[in-house]
Protein backbone atom coordinates (compact mmCIF):
# COMPACT_ATOMS: atom_id res chain seq x y z
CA UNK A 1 117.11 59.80 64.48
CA UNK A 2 116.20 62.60 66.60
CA UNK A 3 112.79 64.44 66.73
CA UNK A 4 112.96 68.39 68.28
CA UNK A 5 110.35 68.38 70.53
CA UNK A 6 111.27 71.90 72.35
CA UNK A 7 113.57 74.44 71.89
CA UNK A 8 115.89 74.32 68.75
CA UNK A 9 119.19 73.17 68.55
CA UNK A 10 121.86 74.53 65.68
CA UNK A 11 123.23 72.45 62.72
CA UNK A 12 126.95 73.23 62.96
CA UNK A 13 129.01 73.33 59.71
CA UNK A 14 130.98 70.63 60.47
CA UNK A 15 132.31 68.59 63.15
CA UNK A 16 134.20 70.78 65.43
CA UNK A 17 132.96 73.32 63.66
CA UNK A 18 131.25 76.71 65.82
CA UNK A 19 129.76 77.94 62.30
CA UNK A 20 126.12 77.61 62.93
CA UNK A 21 124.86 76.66 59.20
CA UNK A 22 121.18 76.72 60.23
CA UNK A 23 118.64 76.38 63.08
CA UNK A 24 116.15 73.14 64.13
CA UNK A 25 112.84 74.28 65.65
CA UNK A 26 110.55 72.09 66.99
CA UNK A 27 109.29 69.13 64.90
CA UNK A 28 112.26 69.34 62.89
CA UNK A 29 114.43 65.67 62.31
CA UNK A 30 118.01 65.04 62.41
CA UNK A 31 120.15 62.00 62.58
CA UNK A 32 117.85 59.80 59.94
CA UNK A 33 121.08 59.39 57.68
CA UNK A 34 122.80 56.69 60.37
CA UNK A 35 119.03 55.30 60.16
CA UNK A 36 119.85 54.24 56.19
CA UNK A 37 123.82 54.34 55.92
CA UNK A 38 124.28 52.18 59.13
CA UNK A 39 128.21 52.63 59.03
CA UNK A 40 127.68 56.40 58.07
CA UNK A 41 130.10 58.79 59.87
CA UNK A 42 128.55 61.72 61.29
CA UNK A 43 128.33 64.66 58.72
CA UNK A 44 127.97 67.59 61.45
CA UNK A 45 127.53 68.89 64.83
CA UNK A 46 124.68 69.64 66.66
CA UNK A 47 124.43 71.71 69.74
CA UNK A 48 121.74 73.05 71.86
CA UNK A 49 122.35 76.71 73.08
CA UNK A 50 119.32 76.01 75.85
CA UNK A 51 116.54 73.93 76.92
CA UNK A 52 115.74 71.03 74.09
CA UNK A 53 113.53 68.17 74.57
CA UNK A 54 114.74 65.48 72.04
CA UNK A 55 112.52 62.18 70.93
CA UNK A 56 115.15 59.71 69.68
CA UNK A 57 113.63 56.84 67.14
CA UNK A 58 115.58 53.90 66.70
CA UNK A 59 116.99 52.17 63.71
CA UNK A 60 114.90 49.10 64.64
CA UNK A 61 111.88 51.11 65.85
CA UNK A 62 111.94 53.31 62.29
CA UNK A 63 112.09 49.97 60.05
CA UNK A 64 109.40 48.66 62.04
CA UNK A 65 107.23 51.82 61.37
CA UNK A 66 108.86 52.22 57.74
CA UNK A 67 107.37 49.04 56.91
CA UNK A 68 104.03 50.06 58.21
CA UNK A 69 103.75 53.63 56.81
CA UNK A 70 106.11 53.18 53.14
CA UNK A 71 105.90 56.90 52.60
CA UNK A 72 107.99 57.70 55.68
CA UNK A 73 110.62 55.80 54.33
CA UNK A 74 110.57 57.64 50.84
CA UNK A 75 110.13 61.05 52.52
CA UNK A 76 113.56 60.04 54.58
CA UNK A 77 115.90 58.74 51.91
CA UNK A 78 114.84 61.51 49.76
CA UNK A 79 115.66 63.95 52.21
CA UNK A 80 118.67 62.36 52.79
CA UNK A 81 120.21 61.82 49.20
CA UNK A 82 119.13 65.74 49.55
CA UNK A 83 121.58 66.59 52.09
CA UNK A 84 124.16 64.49 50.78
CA UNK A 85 124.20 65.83 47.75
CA UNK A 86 124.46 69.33 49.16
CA UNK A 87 127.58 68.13 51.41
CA UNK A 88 128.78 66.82 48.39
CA UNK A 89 128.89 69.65 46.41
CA UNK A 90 129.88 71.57 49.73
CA UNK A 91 133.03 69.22 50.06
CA UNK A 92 134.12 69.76 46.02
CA UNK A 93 133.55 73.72 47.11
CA UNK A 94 136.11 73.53 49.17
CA UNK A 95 138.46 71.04 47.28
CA UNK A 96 138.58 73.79 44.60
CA UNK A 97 139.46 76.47 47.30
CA UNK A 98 142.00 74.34 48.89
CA UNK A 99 140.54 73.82 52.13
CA UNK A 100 139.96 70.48 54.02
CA UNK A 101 136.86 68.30 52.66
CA UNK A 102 134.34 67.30 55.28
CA UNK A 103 134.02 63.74 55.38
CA UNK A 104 130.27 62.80 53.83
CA UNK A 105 128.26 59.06 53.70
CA UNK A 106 127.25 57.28 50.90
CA UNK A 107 123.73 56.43 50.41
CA UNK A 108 121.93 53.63 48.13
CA UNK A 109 118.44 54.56 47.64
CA UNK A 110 117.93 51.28 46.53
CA UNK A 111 119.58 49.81 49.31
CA UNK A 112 116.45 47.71 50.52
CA UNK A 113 115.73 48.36 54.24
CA UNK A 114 116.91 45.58 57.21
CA UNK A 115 114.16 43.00 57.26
């Protein structure tokens, strides 16, 4: 998982994509769903278009604090069945139009975390 720390990078539409589906400013978090969905293929790009600091956390780091601090871990796979679910129904979009479905992880929110 990634932390912005300075700067903003862009959340691309897909991989090899150049649409630029939204922005990341500082404080923002991507990455978490290969934190919970270990085998998870990546979903998008990201790019910076200039200076970024980036804090990467761990999978073995997060569990550690996950296990400390339970609410992280909620707020996480709740964002992530979030953006899932949006790929999802951005994927069946596109089924419906004809055009090529974006590959998108599974998640088990009551997958119980690596102990």
């Amino acid at each position: 998982m990634y932390i912005v720390g300075s700067g903003f990078v862009e959340v691309l539409d897909a991989p090899g994509s150049s649409v630029v589906r939204k922005r990341l400013q500082v404080g923002s978090v991507f990455g978490e769903n290969s934190l919970l969905t270990p085998h998870c293929r990546r979903c998008v790009d990201i790019r910076s278009p200039g200076f970024t600091t980036l804090f990467r956390l761990g999978r073995e780091r997060f569990w550690t604090l996950a296990h400390l601090y339970p609410d992280v871990e909620r707020t996480i796979q709740r964002r992530t069945r979030r953006r899932l679910a949006k790929s999802a129904q951005r994927r069946s979009w596109g089924m419906q139009l004809g055009s090529d479905a974006v590959p998108v992880c599974q998640f088990n929110a009551a997958a119980s975390a690596p102990r």
